[in-house]
C-alpha atoms as a PDB file:
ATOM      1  CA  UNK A   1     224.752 167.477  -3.331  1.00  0.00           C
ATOM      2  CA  UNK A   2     221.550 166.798  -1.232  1.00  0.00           C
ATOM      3  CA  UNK A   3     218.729 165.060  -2.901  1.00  0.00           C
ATOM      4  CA  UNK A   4     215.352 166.078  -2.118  1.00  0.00           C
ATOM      5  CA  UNK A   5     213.627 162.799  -3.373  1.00  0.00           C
ATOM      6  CA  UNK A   6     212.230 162.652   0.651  1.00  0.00           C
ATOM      7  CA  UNK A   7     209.435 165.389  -0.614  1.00  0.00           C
ATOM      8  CA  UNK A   8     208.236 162.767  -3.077  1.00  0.00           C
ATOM      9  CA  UNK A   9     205.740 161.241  -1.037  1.00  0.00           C
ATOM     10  CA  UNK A  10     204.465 165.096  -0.393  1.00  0.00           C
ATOM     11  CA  UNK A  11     203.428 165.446  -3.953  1.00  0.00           C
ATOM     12  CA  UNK A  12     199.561 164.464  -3.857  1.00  0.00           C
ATOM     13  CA  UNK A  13     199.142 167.057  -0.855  1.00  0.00           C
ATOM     14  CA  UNK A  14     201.033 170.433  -2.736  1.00  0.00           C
ATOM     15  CA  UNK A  15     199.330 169.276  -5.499  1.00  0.00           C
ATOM     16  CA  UNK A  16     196.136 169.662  -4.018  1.00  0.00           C
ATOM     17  CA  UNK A  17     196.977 172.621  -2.253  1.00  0.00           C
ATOM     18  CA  UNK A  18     197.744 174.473  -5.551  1.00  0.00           C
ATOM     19  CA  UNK A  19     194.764 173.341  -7.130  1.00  0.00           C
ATOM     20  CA  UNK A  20     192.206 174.830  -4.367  1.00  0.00           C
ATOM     21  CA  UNK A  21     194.673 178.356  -4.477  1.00  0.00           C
ATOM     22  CA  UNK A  22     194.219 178.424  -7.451  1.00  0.00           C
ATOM     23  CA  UNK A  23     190.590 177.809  -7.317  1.00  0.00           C
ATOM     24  CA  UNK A  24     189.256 179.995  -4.900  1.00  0.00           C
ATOM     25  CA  UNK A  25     191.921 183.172  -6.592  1.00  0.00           C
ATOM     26  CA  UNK A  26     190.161 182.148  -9.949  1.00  0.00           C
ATOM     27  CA  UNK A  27     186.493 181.741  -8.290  1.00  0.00           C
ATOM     28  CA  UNK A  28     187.116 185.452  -7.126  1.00  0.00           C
ATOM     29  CA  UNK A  29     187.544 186.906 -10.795  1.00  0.00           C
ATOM     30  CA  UNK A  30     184.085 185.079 -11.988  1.00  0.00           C
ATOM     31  CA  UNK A  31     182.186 186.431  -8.973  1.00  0.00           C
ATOM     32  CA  UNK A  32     183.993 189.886  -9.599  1.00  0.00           C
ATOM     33  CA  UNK A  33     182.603 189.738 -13.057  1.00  0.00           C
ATOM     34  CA  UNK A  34     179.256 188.384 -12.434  1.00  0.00           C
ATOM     35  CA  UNK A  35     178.682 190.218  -9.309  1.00  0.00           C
ATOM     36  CA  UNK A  36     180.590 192.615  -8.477  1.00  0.00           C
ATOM     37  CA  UNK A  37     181.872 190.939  -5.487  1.00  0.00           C
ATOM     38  CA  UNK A  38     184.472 191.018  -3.758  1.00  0.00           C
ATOM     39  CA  UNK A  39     184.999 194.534  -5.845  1.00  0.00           C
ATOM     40  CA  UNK A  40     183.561 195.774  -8.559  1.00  0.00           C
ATOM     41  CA  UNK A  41     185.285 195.075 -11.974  1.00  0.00           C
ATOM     42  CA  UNK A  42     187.251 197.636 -13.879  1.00  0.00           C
ATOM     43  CA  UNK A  43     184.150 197.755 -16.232  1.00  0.00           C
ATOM     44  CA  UNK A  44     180.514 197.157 -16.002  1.00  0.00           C
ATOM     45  CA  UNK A  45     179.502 193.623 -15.464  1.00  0.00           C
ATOM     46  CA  UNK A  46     178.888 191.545 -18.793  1.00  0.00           C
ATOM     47  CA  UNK A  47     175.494 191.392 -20.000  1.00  0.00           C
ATOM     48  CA  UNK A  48     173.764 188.124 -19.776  1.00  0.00           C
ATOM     49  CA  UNK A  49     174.641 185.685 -22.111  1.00  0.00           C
ATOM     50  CA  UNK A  50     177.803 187.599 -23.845  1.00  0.00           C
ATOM     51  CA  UNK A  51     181.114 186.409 -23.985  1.00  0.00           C
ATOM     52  CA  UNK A  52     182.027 187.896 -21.446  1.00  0.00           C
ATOM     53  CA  UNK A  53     179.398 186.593 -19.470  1.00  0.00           C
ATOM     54  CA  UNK A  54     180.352 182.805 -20.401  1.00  0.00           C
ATOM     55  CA  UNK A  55     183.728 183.813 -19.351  1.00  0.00           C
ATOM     56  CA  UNK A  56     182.599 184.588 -16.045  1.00  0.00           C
ATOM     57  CA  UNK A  57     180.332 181.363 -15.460  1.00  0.00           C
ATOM     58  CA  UNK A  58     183.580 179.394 -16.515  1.00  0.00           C
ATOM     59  CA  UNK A  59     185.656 180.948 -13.693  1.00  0.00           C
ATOM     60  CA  UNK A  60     182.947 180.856 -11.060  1.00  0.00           C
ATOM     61  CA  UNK A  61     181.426 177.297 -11.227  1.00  0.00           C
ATOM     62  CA  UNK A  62     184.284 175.920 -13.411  1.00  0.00           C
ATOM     63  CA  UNK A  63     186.690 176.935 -10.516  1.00  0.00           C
ATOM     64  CA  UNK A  64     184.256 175.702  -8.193  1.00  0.00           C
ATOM     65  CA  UNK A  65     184.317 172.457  -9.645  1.00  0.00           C
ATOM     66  CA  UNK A  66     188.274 172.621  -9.533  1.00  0.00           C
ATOM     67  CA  UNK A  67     188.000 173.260  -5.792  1.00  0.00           C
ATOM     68  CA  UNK A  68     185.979 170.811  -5.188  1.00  0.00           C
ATOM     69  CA  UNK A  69     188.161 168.209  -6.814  1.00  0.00           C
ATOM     70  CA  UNK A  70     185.204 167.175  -9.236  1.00  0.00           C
ATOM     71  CA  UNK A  71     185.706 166.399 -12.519  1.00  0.00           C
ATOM     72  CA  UNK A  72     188.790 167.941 -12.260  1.00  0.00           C
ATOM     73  CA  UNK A  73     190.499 166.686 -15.614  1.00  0.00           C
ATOM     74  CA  UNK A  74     187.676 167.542 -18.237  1.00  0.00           C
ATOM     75  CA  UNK A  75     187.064 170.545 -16.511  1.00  0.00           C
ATOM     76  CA  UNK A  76     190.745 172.308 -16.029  1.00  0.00           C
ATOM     77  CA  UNK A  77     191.141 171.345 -19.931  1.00  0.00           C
ATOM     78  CA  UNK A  78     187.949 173.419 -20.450  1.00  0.00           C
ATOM     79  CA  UNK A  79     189.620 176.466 -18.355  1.00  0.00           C
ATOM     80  CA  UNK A  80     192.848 176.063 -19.910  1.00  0.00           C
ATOM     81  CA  UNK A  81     190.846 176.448 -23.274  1.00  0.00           C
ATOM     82  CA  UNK A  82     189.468 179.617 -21.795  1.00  0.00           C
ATOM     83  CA  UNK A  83     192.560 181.373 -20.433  1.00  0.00           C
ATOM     84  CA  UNK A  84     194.353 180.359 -23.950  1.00  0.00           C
ATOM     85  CA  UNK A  85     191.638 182.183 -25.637  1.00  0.00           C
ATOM     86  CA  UNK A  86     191.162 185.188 -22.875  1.00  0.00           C
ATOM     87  CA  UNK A  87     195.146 185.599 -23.768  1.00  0.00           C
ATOM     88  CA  UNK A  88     194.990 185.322 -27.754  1.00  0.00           C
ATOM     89  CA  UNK A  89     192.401 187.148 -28.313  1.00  0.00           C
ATOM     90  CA  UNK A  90     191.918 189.930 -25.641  1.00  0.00           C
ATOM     91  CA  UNK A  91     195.565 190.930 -23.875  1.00  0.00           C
ATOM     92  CA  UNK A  92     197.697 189.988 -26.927  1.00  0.00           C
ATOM     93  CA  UNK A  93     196.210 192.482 -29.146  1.00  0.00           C
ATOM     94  CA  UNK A  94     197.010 195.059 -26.875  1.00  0.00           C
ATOM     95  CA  UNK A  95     200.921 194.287 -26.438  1.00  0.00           C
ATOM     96  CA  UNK A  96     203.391 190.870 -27.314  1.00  0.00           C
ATOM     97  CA  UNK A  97     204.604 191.408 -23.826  1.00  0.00           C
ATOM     98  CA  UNK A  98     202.682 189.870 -20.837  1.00  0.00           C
ATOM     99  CA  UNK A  99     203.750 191.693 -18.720  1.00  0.00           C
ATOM    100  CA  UNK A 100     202.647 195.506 -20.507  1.00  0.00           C
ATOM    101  CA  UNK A 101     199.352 193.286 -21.841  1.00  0.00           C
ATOM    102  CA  UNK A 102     198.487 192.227 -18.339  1.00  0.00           C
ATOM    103  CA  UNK A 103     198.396 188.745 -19.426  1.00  0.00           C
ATOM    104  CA  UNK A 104     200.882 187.242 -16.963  1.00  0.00           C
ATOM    105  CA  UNK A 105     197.695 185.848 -14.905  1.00  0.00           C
ATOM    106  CA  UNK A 106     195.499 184.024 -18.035  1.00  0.00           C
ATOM    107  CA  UNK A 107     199.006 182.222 -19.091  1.00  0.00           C
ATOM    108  CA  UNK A 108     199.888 181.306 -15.538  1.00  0.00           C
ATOM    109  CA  UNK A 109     195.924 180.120 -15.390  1.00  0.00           C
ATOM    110  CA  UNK A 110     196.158 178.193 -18.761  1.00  0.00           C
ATOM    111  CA  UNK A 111     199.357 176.246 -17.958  1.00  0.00           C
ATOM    112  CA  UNK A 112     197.981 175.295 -13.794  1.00  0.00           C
ATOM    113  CA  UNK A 113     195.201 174.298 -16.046  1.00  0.00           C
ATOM    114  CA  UNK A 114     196.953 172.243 -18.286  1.00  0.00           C
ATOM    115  CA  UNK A 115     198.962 170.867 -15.639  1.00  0.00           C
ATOM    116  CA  UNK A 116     195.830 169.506 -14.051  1.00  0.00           C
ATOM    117  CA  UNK A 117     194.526 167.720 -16.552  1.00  0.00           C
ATOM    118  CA  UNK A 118     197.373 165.717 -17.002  1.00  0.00           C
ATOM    119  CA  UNK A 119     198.403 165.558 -13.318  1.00  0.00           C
ATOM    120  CA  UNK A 120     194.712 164.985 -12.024  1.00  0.00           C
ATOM    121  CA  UNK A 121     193.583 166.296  -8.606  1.00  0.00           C
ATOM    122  CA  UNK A 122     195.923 165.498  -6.152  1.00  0.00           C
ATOM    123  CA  UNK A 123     194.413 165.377  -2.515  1.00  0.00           C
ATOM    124  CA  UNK A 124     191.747 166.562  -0.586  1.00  0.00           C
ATOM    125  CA  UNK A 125     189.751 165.768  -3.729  1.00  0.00           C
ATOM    126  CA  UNK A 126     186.322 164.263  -4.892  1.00  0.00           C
ATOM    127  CA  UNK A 127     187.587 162.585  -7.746  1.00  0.00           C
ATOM    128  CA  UNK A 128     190.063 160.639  -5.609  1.00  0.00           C
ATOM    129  CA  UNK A 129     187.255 159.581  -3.303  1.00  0.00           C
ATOM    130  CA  UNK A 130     185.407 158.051  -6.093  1.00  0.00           C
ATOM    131  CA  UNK A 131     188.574 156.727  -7.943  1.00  0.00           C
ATOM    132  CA  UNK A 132     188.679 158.931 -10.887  1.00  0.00           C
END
């Protein structure tokens, strides 16, 4: 049986691939909701300060700040946090099933999330430029 333990040294760069993919896919669902962009939202954008509105500041600048690489651990347990409640208390009420709630993307979210915190930024990163 092959071993694939030659990929090992590989695992700082995937890691930081995922982490930006996933950043700029979850950037694009705050600016969606804050400004329309880059289309509209299935509803009218949140007004200011509701929690919908918070919502959409998370994803924007919080997935910013996972792009970035900056802060990544405090931050990703913040927007784990948020996709665990975006789950719980808006798709599950609607269906137990992710997949007729249209929750398969805030679990997927929570658990890159929660990944990240515990497996830090990986490459191409601020924090590993300053050695957090």
């Amino acid at each position: 049986m092959p071993t694939f333990n030659f990929l090992d040294r590989y695992s700082p760069y995937a890691l930081g691939i995922l982490r930006i993919v996933v950043a700029l896919i979850f950037i694009a669902h705050g600016t969606q909701k804050l400004f329309g962009f880059p289309a509209p939202a299935g509803f009218n954008l949140p007004p200011l300060f509701s929690l919908f509105w918070f919502g959409a500041i998370l994803e924007a600048f919080g997935g910013l700040a996972i792009l970035l690489g900056v802060f990544t651990r405090p931050v990703a347990f913040i927007l784990a946090g948020e996709m665990a409640y975006a789950y719980w208390m808006i798709h599950a009420k609607q269906s137990f099933f992710p997949n007729l709630n249209n929750g398969d993307a805030a679990i997927l979210y929570c658990f890159i999330f929660l990944y990240l915190v515990f497996a830090g930024a990986g490459a191409f990163s601020i924090d590993n430029r300053k050695n957090v």
